[in-house]
C-alpha atoms as a PDB file:
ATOM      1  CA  UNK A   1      18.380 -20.949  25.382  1.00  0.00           C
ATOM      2  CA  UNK A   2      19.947 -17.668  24.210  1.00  0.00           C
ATOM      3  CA  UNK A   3      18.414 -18.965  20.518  1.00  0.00           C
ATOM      4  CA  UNK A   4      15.129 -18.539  22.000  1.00  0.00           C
ATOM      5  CA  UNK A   5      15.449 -15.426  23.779  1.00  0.00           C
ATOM      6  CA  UNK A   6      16.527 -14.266  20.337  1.00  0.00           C
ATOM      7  CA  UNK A   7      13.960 -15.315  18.235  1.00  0.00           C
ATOM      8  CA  UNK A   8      11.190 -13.796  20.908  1.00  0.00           C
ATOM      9  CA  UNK A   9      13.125 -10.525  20.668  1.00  0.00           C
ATOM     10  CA  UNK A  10      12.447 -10.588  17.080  1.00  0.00           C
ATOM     11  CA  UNK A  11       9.182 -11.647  17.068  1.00  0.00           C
ATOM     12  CA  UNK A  12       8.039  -9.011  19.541  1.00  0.00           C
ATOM     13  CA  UNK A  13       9.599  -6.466  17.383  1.00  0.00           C
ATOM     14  CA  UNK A  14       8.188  -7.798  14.182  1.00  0.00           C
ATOM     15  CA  UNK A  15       4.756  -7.074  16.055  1.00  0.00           C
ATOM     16  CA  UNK A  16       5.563  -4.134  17.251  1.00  0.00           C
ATOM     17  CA  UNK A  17       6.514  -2.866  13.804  1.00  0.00           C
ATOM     18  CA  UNK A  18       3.235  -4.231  12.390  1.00  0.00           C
ATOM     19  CA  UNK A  19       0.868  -2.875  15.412  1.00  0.00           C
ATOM     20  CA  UNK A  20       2.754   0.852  14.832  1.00  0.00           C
ATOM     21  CA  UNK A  21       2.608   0.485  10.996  1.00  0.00           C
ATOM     22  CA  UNK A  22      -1.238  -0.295  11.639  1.00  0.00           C
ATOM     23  CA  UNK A  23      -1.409   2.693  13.480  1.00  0.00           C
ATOM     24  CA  UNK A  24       0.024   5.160  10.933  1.00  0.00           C
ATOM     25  CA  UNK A  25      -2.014   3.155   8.339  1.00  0.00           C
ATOM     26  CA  UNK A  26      -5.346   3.895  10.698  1.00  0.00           C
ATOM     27  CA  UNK A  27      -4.431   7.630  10.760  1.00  0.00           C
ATOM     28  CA  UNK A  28      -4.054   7.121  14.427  1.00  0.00           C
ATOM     29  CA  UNK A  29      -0.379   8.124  14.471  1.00  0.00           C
ATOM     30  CA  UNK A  30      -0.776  11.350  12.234  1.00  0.00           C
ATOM     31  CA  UNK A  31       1.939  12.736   9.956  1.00  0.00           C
ATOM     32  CA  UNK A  32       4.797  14.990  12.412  1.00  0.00           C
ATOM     33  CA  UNK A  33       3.541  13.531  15.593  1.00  0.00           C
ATOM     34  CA  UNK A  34       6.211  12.927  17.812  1.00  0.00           C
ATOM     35  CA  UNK A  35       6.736   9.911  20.139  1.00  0.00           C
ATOM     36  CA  UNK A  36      10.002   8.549  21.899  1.00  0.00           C
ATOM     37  CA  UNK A  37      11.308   4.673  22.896  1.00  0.00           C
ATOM     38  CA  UNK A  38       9.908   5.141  26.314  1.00  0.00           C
ATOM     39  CA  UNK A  39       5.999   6.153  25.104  1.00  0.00           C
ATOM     40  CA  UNK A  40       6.240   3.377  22.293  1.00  0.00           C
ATOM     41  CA  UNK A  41       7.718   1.310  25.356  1.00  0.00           C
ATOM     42  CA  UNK A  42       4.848   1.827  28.228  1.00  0.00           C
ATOM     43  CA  UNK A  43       2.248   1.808  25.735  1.00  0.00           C
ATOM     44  CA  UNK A  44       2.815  -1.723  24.673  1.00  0.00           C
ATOM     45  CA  UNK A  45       4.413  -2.667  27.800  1.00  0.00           C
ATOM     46  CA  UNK A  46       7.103  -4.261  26.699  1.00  0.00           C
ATOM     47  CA  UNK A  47      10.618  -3.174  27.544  1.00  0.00           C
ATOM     48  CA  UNK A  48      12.952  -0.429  25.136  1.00  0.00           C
ATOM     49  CA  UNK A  49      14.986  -2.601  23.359  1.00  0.00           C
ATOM     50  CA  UNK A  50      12.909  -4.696  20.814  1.00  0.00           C
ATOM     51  CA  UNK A  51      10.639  -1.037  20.550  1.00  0.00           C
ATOM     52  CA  UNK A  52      14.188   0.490  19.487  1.00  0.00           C
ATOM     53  CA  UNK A  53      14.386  -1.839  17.099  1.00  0.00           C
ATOM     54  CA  UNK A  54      11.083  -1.911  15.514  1.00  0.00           C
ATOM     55  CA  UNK A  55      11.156   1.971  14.773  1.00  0.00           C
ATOM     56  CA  UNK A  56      14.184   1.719  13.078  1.00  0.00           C
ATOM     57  CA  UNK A  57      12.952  -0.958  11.195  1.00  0.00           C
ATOM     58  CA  UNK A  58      10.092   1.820  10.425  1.00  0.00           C
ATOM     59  CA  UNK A  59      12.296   4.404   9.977  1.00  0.00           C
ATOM     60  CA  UNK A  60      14.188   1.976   7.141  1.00  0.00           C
ATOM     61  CA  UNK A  61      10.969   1.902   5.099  1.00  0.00           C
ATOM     62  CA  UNK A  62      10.419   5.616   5.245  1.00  0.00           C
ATOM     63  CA  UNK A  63       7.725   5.824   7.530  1.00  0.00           C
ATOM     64  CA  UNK A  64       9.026   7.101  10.136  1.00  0.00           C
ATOM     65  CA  UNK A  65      12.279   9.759  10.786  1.00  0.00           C
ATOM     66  CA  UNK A  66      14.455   9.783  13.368  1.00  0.00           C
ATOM     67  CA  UNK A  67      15.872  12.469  15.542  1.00  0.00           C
ATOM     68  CA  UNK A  68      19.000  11.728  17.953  1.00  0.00           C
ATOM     69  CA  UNK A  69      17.102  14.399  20.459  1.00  0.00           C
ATOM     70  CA  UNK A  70      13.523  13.969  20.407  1.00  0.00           C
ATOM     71  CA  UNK A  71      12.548  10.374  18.902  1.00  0.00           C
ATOM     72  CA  UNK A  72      10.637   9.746  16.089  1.00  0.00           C
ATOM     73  CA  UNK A  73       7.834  11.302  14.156  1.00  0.00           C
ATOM     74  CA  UNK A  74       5.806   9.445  11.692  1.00  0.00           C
ATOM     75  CA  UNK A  75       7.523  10.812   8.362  1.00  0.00           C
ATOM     76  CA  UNK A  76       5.204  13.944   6.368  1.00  0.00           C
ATOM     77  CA  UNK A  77       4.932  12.895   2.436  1.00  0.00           C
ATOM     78  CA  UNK A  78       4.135  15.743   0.451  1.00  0.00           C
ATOM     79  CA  UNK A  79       2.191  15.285  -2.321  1.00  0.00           C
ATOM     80  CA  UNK A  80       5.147  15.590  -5.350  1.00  0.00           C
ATOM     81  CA  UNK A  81       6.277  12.383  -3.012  1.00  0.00           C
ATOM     82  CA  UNK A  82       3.298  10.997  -3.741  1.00  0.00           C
ATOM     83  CA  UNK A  83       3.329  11.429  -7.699  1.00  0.00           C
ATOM     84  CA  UNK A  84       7.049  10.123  -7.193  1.00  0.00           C
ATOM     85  CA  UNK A  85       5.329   6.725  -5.828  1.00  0.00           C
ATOM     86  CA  UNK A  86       2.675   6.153  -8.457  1.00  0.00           C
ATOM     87  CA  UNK A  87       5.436   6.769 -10.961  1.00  0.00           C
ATOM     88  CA  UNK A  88       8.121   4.861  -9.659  1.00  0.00           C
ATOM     89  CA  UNK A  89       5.753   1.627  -9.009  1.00  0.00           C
ATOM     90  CA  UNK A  90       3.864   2.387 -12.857  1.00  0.00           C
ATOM     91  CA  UNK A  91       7.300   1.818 -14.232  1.00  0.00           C
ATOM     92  CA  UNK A  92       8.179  -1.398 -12.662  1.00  0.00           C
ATOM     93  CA  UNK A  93       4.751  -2.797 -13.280  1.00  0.00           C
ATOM     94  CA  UNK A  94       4.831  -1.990 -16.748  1.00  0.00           C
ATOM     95  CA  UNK A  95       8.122  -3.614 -16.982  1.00  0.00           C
ATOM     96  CA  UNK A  96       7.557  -6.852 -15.171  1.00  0.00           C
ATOM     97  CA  UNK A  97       4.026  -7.314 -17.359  1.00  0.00           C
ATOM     98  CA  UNK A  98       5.454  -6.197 -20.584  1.00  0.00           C
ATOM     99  CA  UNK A  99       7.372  -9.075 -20.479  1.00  0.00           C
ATOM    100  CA  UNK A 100       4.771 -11.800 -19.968  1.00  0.00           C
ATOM    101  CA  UNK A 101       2.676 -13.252 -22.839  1.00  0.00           C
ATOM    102  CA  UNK A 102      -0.657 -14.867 -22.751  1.00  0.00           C
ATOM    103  CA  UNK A 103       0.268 -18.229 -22.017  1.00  0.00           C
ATOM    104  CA  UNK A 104       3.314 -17.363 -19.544  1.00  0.00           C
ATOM    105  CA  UNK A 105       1.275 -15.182 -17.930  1.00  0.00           C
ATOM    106  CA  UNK A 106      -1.643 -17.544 -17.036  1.00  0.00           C
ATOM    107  CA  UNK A 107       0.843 -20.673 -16.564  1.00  0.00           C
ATOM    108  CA  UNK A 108       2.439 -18.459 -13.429  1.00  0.00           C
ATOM    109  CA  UNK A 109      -0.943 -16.931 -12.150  1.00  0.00           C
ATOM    110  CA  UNK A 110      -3.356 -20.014 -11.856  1.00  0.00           C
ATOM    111  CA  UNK A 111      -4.657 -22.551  -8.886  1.00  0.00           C
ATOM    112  CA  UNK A 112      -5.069 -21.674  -5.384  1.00  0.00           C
ATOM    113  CA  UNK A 113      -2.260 -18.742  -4.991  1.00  0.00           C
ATOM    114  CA  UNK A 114      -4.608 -17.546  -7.791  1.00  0.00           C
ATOM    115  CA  UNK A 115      -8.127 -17.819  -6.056  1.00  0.00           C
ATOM    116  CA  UNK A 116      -6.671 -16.485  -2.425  1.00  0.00           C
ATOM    117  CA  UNK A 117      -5.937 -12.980  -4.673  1.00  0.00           C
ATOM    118  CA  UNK A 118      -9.191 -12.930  -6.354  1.00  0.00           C
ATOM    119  CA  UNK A 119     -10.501 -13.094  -2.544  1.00  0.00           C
ATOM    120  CA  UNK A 120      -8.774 -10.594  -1.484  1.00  0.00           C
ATOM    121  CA  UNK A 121      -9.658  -8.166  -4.517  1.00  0.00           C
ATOM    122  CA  UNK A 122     -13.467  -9.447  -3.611  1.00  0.00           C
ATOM    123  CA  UNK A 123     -12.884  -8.387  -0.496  1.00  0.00           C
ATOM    124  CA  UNK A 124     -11.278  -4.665  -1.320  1.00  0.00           C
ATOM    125  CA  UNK A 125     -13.746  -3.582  -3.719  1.00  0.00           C
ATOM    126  CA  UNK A 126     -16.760  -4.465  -1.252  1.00  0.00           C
ATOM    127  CA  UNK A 127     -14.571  -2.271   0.838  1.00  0.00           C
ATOM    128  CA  UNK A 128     -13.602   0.627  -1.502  1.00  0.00           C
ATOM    129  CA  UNK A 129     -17.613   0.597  -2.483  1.00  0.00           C
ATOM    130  CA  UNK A 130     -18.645   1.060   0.864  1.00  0.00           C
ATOM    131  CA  UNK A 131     -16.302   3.434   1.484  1.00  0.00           C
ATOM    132  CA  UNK A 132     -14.407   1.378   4.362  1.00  0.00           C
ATOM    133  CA  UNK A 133     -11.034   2.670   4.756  1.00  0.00           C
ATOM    134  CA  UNK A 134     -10.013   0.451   7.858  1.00  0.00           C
ATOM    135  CA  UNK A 135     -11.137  -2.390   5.911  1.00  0.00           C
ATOM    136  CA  UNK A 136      -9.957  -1.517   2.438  1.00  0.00           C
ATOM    137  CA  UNK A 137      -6.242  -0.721   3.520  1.00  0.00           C
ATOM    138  CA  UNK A 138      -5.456  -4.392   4.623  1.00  0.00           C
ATOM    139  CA  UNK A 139      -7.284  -6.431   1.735  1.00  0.00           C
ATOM    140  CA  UNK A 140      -5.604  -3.910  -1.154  1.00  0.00           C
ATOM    141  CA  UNK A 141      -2.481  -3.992   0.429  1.00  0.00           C
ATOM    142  CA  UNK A 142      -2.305  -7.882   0.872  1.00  0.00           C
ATOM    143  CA  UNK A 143      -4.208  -8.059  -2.767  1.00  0.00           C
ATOM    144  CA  UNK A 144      -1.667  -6.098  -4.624  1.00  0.00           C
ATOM    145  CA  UNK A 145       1.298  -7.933  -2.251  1.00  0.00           C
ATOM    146  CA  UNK A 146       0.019 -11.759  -3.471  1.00  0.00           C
ATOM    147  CA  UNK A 147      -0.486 -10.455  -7.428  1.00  0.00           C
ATOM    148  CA  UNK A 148       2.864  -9.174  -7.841  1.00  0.00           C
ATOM    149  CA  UNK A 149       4.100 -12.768  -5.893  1.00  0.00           C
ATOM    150  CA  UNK A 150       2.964 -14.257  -9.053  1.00  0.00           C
ATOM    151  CA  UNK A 151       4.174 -12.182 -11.823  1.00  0.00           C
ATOM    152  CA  UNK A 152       7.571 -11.037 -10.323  1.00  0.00           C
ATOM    153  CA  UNK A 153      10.765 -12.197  -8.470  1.00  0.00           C
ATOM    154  CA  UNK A 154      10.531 -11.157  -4.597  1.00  0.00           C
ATOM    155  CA  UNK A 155      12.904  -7.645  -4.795  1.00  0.00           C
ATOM    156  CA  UNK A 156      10.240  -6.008  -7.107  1.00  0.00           C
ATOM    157  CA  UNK A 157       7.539  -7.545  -5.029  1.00  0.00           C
ATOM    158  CA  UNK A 158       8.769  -6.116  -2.048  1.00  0.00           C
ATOM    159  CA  UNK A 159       9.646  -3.060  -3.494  1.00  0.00           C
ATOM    160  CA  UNK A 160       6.309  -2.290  -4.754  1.00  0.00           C
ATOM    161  CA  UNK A 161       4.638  -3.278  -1.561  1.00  0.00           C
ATOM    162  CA  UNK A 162       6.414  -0.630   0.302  1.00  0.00           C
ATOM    163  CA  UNK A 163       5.383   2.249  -2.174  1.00  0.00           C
ATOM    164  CA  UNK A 164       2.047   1.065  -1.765  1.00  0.00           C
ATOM    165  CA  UNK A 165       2.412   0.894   1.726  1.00  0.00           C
ATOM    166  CA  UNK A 166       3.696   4.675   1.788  1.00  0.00           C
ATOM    167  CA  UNK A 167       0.986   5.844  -0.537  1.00  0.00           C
ATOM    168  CA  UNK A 168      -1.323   4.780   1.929  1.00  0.00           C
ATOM    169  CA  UNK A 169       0.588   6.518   4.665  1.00  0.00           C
ATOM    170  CA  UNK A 170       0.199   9.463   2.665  1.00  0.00           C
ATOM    171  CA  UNK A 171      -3.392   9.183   1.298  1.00  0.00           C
ATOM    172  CA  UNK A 172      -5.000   8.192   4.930  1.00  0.00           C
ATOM    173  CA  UNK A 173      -5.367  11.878   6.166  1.00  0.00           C
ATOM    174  CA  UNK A 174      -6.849  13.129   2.943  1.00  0.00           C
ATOM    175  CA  UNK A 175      -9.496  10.835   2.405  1.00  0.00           C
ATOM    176  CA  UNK A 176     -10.371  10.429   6.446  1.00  0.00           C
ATOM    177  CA  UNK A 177     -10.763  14.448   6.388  1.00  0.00           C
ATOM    178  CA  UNK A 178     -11.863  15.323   2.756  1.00  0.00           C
ATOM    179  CA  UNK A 179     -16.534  14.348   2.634  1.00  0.00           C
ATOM    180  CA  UNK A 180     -15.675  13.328  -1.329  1.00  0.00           C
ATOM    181  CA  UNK A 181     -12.794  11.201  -0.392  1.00  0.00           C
ATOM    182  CA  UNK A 182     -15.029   7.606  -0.637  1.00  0.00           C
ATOM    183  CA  UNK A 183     -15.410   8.670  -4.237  1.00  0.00           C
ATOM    184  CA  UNK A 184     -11.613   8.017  -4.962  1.00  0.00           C
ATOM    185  CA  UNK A 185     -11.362   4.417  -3.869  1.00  0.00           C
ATOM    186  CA  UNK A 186     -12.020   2.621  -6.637  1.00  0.00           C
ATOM    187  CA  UNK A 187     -12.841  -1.314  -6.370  1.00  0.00           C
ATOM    188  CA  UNK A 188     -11.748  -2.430 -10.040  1.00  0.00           C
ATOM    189  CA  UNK A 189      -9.919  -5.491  -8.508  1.00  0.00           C
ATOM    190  CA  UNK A 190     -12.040  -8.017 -10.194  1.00  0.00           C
ATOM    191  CA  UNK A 191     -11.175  -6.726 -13.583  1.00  0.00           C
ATOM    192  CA  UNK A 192      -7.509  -6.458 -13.140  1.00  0.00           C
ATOM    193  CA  UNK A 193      -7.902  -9.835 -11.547  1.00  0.00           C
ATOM    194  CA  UNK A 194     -10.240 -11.379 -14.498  1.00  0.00           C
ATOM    195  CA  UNK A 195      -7.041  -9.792 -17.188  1.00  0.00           C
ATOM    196  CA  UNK A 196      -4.792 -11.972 -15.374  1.00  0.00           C
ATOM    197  CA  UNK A 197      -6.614 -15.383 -15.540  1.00  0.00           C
ATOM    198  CA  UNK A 198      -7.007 -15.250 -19.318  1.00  0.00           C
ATOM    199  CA  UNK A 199      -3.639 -14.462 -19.516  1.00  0.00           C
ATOM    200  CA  UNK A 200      -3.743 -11.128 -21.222  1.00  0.00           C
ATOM    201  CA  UNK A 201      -1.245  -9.139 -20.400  1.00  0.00           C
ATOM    202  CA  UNK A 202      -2.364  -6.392 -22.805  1.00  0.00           C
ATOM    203  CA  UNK A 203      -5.184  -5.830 -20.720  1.00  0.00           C
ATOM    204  CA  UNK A 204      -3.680  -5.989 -16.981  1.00  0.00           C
ATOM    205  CA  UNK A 205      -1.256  -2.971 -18.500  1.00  0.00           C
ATOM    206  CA  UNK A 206      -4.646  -1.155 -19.368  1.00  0.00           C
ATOM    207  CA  UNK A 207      -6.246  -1.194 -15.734  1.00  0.00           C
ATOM    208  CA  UNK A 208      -2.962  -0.889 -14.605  1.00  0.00           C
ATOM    209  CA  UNK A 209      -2.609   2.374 -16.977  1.00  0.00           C
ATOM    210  CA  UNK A 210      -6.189   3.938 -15.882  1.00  0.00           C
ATOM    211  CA  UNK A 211      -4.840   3.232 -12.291  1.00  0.00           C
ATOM    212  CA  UNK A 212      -1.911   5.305 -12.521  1.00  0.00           C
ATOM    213  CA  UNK A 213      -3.996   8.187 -14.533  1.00  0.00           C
ATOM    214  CA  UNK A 214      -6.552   7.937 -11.683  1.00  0.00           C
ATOM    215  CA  UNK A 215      -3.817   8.616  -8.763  1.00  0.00           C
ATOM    216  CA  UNK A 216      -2.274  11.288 -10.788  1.00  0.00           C
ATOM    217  CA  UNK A 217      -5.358  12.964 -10.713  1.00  0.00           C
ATOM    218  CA  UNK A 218      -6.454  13.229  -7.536  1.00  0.00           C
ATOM    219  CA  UNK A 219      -2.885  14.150  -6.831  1.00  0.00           C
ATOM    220  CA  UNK A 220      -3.538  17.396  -9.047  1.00  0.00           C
ATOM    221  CA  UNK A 221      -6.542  17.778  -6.662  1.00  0.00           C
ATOM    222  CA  UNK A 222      -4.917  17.709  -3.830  1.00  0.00           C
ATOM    223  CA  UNK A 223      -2.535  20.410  -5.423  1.00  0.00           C
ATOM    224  CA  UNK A 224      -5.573  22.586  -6.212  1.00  0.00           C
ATOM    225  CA  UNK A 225      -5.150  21.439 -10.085  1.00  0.00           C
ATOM    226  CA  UNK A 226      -8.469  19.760 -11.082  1.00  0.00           C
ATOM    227  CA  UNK A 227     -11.682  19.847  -9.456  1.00  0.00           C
ATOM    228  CA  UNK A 228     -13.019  17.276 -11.723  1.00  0.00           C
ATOM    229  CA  UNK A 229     -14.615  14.317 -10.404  1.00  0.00           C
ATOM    230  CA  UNK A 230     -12.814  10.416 -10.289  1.00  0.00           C
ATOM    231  CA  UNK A 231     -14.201   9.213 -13.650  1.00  0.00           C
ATOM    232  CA  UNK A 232     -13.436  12.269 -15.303  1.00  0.00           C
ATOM    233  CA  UNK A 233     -10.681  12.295 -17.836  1.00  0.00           C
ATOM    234  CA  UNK A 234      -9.928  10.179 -20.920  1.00  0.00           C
ATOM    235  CA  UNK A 235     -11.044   6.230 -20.505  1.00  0.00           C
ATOM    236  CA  UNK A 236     -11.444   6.790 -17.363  1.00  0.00           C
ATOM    237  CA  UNK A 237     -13.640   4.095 -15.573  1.00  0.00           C
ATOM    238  CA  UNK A 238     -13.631   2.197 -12.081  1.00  0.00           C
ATOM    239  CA  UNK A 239     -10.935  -0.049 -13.283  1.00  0.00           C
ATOM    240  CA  UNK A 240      -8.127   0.097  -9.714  1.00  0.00           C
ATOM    241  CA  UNK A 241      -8.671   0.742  -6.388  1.00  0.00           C
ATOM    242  CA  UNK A 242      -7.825   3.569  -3.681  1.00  0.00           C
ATOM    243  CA  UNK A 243      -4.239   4.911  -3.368  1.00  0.00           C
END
């Protein structure tokens, strides 16, 4: 009996986690805003200790910080934090598919695991196209999650999942707010999708390459640095998707 009682304690914070990550994902739950156990508690319901533990949880992945007198707020990237992000994830990507070769790389990234991801990328860049924010966030983010499943070892798969998941954090007021903001979510899925079914790993570091570029740059817009629009720049095309 007490086994149970456990694992229902940890599944209702597991969904509380994911219902208040969806929420600061949505732009619901804006950067700064302040909330305490209780609120998070009568909202859902549910009583303080599993809510406890689900904003820790949050607070553990950077999303949200923690104060011992008022609560938690959801956690204010700024936009160097940002840059930090793309970098930091360009790096590792680089260095997991600089290591593949044509034939390792298609003998790890094939079959159904395979098909589910070009889905997904389907899926984001009908999104992205049309603009869709609520809809783009989840299909990129579970996109980019099943890719790196099958070209890297689960640490670097979960590491990069929760940059991307903090980019996001930090690009959802921007684009909500900003009337050009649809024109930076770019759909190029497909191709970064099509580089890893032949197996060329020279090409998935290309999109991958124009991705980062494309981030950077509408991070210099945000810092007032380029007014340019998101194909400008040096082979730039629509080759990646939104922050």
């Amino acid at each position: 009996m007490p086994a149970n009682g456990a694992v229902t304690r940890h599944t209702l914070r597991q969904q509380i986690a994911d219902a208040l990550r969806d929420e600061v994902l949505a732009g619901r739950l804006l950067p700064g805003q302040e909330f305490t156990v209780k609120h998070i508690a009568e909202q859902y319901g549910v009583s303080a200790t599993p809510v406890r533990e689900a904003l820790v949880d949050l607070s553990a992945q950077g999303l949200l910080d923690s104060d011992q007198h008022r609560g938690f707020s959801v956690h204010q990237f700024s936009v160097e934090d940002f840059r930090g992000m793309v970098e930091a994830r360009s790096l590792i990507e680089d260095g997991v598919f600089r290591k593949l070769r044509g034939d390792g790389l298609a003998a790890r990234a094939h079959g159904e695991p395979l098909v589910a991801v070009r889905r997904r990328g389907e899926e984001a860049a009908r999104a992205a196209r049309a603009g869709d924010l609520n809809v783009l966030i989840g299909y990129d983010l579970r996109f980019w999650r099943e890719l790196s499943a099958l070209v890297a070892n689960r640490y670097v798969s979960d590491f990069l999942h929760r940059m991307r998941v903090q980019a996001w954090v930090f690009s959802v007021p921007f684009l909500r707010t900003d009337p050009d903001g649809g024109s930076w979510l770019w759909g190029g899925h497909g191709e970064l999708v099509e580089a890893v079914t032949l197996g060329d790993a020279a090409a998935v570091r290309v999109v991958l390459g124009r991705y980062t570029d494309h981030l950077l740059r509408w991070a210099d817009r945000l810092d007032g640095g380029a007014t340019g629009s998101p194909d400008a720049g040096p082979g730039a095309d629509r080759a990646a998707d939104g922050p």
